[in-house]
PDB file of N, CA and C in Angstrom:
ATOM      1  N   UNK A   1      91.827 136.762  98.240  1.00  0.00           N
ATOM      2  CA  UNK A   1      93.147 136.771  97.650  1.00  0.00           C
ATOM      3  C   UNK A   1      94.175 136.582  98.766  1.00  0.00           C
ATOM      4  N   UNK A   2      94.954 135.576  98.674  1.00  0.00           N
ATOM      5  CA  UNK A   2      96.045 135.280  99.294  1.00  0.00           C
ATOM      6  C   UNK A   2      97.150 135.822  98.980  1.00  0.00           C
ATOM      7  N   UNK A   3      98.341 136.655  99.950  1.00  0.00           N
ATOM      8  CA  UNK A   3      99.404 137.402  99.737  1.00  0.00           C
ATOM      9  C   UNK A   3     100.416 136.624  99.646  1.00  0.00           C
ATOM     10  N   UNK A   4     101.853 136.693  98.986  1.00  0.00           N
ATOM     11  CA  UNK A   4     102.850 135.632  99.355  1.00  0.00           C
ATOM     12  C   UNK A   4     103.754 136.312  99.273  1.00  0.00           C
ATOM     13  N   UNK A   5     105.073 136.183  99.821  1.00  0.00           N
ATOM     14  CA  UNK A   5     106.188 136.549  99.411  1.00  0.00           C
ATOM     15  C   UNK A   5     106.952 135.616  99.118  1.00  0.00           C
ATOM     16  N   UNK A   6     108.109 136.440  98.083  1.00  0.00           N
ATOM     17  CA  UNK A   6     109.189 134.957  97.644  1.00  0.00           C
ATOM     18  C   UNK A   6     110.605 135.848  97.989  1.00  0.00           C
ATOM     19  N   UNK A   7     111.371 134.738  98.769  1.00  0.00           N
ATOM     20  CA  UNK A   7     112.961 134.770  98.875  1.00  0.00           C
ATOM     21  C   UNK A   7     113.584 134.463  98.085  1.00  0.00           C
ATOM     22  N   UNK A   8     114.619 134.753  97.880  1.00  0.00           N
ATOM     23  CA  UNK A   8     116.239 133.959  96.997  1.00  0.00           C
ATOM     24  C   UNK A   8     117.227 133.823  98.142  1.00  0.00           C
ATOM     25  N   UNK A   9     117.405 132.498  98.066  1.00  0.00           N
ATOM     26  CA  UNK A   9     118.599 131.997  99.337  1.00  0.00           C
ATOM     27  C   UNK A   9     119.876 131.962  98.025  1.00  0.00           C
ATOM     28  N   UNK A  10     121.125 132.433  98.961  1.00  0.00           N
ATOM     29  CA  UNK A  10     122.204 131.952  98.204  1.00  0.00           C
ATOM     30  C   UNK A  10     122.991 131.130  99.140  1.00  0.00           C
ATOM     31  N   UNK A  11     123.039 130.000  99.368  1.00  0.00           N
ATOM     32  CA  UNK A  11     123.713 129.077 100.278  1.00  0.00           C
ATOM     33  C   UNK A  11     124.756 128.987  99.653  1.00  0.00           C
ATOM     34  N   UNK A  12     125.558 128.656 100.917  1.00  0.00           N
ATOM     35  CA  UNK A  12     127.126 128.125 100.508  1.00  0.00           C
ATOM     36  C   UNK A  12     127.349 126.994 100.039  1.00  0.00           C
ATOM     37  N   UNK A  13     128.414 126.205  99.484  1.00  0.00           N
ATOM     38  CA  UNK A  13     128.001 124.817  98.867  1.00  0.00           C
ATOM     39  C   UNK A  13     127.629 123.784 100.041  1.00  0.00           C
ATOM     40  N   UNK A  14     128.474 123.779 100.963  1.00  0.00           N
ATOM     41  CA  UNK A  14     127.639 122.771 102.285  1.00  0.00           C
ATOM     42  C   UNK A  14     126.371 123.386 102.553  1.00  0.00           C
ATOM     43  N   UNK A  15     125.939 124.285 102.925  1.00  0.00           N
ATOM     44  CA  UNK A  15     124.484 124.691 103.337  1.00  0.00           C
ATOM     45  C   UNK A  15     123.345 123.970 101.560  1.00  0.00           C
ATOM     46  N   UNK A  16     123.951 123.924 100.794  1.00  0.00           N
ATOM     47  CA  UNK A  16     123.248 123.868  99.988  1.00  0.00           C
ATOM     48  C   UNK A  16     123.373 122.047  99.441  1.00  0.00           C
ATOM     49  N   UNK A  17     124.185 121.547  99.759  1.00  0.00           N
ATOM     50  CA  UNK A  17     124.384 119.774 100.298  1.00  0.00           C
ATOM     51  C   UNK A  17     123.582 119.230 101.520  1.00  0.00           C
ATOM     52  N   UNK A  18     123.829 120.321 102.361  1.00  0.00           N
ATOM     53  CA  UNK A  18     122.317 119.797 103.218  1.00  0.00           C
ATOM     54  C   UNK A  18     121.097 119.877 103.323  1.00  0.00           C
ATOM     55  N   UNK A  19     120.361 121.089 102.456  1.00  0.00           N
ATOM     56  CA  UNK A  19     119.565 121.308 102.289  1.00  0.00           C
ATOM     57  C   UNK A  19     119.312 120.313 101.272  1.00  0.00           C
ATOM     58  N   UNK A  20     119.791 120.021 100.051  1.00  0.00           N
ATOM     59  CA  UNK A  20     119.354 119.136  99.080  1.00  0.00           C
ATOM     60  C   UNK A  20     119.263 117.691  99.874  1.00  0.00           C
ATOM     61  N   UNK A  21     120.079 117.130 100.722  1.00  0.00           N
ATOM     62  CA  UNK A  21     120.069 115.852 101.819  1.00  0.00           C
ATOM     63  C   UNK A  21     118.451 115.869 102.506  1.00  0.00           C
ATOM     64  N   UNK A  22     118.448 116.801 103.319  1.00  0.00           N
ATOM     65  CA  UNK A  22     117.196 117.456 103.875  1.00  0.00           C
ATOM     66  C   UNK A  22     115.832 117.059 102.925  1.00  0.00           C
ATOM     67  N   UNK A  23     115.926 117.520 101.949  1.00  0.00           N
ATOM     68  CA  UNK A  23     114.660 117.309 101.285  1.00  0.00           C
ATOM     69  C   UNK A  23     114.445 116.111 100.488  1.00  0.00           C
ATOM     70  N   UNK A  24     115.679 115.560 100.234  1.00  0.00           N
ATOM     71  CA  UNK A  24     115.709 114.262  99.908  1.00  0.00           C
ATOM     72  C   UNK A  24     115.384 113.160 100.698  1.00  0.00           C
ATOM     73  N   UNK A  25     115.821 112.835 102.093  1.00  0.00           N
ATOM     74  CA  UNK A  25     115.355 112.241 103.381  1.00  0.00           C
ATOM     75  C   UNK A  25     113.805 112.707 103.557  1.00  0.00           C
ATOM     76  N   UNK A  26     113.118 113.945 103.612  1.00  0.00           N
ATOM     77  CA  UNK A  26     111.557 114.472 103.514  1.00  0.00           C
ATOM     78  C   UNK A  26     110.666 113.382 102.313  1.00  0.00           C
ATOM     79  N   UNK A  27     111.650 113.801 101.167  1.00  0.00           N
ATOM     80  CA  UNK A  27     110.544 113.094  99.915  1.00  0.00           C
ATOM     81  C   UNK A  27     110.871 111.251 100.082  1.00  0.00           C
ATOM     82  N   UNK A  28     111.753 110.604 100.950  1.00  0.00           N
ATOM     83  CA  UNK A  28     111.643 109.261 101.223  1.00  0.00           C
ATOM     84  C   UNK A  28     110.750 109.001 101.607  1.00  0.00           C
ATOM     85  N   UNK A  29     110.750 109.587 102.924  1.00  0.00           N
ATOM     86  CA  UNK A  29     109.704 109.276 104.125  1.00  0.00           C
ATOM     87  C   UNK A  29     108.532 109.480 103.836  1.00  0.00           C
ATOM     88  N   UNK A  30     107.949 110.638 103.264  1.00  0.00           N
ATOM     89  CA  UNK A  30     106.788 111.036 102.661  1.00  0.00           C
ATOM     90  C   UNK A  30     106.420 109.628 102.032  1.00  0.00           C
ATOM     91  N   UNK A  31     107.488 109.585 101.086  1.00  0.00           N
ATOM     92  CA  UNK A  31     106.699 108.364  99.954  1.00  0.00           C
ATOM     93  C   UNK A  31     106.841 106.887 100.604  1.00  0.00           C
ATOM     94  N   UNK A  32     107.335 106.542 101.437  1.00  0.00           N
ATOM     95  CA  UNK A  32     107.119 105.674 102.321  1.00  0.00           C
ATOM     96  C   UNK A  32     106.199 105.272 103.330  1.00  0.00           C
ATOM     97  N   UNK A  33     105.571 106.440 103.727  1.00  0.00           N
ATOM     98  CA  UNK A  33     104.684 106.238 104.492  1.00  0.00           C
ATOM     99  C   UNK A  33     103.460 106.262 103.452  1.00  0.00           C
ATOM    100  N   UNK A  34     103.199 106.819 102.324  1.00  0.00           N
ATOM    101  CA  UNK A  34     101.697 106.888 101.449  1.00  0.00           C
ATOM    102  C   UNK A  34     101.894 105.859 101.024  1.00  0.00           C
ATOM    103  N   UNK A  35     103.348 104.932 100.833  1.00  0.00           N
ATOM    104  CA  UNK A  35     102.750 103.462 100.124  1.00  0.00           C
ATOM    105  C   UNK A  35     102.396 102.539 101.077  1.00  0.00           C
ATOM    106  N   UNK A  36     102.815 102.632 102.315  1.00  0.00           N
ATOM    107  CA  UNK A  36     102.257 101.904 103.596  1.00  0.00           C
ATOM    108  C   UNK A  36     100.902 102.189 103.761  1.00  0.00           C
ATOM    109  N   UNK A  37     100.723 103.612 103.592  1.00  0.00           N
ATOM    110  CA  UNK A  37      98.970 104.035 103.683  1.00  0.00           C
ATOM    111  C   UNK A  37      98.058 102.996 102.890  1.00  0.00           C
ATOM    112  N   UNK A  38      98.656 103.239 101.725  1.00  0.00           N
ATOM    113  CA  UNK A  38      97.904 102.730 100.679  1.00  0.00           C
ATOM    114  C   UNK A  38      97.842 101.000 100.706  1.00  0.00           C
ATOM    115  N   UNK A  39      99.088 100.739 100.896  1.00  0.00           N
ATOM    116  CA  UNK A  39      99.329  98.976 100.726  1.00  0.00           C
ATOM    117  C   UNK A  39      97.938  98.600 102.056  1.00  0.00           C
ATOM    118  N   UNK A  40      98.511  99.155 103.346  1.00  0.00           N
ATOM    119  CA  UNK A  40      97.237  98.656 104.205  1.00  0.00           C
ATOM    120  C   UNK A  40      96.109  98.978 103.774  1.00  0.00           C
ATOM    121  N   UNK A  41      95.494 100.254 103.177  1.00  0.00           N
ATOM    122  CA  UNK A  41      94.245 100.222 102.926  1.00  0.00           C
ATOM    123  C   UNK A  41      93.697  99.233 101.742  1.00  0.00           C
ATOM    124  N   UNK A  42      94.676  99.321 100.893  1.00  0.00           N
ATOM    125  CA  UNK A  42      94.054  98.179 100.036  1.00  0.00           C
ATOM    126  C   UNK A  42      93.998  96.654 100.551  1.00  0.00           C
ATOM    127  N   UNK A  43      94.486  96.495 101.283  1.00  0.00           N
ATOM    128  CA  UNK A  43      94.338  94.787 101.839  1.00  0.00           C
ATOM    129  C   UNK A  43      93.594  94.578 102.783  1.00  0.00           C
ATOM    130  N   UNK A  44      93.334  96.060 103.857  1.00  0.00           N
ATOM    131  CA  UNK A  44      92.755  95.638 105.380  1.00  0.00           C
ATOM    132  C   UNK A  44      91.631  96.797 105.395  1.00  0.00           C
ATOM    133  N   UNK A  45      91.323  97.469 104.496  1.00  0.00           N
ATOM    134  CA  UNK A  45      90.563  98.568 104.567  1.00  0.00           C
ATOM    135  C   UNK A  45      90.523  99.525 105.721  1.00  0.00           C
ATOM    136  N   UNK A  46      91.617  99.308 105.890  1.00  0.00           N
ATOM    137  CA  UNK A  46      91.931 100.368 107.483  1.00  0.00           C
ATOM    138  C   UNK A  46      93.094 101.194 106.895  1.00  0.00           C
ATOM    139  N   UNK A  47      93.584 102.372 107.698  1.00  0.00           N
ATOM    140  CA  UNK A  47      94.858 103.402 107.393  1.00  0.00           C
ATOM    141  C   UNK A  47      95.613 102.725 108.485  1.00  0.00           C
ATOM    142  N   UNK A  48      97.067 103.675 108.384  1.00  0.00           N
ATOM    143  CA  UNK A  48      97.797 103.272 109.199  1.00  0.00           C
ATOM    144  C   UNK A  48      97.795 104.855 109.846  1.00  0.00           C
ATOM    145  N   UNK A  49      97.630 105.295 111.237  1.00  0.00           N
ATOM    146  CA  UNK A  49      97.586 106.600 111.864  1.00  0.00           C
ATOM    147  C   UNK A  49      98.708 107.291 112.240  1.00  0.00           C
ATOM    148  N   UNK A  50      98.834 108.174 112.751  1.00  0.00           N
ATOM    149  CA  UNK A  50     100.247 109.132 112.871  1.00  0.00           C
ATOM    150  C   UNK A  50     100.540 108.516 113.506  1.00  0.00           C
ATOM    151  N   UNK A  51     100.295 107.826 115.152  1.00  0.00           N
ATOM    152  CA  UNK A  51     101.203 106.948 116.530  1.00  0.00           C
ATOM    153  C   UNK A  51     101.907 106.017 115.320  1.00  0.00           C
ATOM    154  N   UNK A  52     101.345 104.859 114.623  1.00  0.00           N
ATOM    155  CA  UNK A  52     102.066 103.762 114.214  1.00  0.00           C
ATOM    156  C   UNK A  52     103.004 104.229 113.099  1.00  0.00           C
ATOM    157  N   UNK A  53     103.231 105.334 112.306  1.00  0.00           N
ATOM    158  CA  UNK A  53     103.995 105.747 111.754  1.00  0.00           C
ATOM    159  C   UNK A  53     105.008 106.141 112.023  1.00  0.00           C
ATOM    160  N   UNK A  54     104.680 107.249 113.067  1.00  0.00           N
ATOM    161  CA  UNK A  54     105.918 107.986 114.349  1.00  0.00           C
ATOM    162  C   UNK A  54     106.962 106.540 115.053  1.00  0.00           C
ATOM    163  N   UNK A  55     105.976 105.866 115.320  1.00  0.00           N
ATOM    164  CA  UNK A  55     106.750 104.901 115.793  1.00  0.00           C
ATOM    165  C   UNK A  55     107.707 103.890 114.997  1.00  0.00           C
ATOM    166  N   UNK A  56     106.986 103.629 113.545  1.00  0.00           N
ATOM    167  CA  UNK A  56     107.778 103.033 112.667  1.00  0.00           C
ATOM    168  C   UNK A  56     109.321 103.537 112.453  1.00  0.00           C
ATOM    169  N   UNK A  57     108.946 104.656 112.268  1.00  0.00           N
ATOM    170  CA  UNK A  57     109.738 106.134 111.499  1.00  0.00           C
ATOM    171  C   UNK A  57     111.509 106.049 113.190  1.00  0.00           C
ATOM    172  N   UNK A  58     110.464 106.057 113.844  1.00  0.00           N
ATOM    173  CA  UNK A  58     111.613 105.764 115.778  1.00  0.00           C
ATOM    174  C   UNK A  58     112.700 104.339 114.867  1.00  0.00           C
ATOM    175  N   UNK A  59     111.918 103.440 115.114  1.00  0.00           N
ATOM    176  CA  UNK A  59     112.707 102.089 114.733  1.00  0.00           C
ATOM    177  C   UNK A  59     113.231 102.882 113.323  1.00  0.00           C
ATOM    178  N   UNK A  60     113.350 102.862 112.184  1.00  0.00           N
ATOM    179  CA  UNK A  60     113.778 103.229 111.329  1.00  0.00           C
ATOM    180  C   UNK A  60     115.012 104.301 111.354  1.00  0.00           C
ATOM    181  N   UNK A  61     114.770 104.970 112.402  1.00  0.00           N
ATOM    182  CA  UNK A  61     115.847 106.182 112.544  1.00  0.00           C
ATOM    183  C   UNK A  61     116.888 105.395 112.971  1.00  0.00           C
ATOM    184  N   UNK A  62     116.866 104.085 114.079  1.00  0.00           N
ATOM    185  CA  UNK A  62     117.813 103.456 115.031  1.00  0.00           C
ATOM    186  C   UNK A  62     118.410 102.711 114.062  1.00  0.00           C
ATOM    187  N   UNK A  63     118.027 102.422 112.776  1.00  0.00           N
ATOM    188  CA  UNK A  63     118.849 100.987 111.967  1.00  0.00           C
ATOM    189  C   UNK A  63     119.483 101.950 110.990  1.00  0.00           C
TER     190      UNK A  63
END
């Protein structure tokens, strides 16, 4: 059996604009990189690994 605890945050309205920004920028990238996963594996039967992602993700931050 695993223990957990749960918080209640009450953010202020900016703390709570960035946090929603925050996780919105998370669930891009996430889903950007599993359709890259996926698009290469289905065409080249290879993945794409954390270096070539990290690095994508570098260029991507700069544009």
């Amino acid at each position: 059996m695993e223990k957990s605890d749960k918080f209640r945050i009450y953010p202020a309205q900016k703390q709570e604009i960035l946090i929603r920004k925050t996780v919105g920028w998370t669930r891009f990238v996430f889903n950007r990189y599993l359709a890259k996963r996926i698009e290469t594996h289905k065409s080249d039967k290879q993945t794409i690994n954390y270096n070539a992602s990290y690095a994508d993700l570098t260029g991507l931050k700069r544009n």
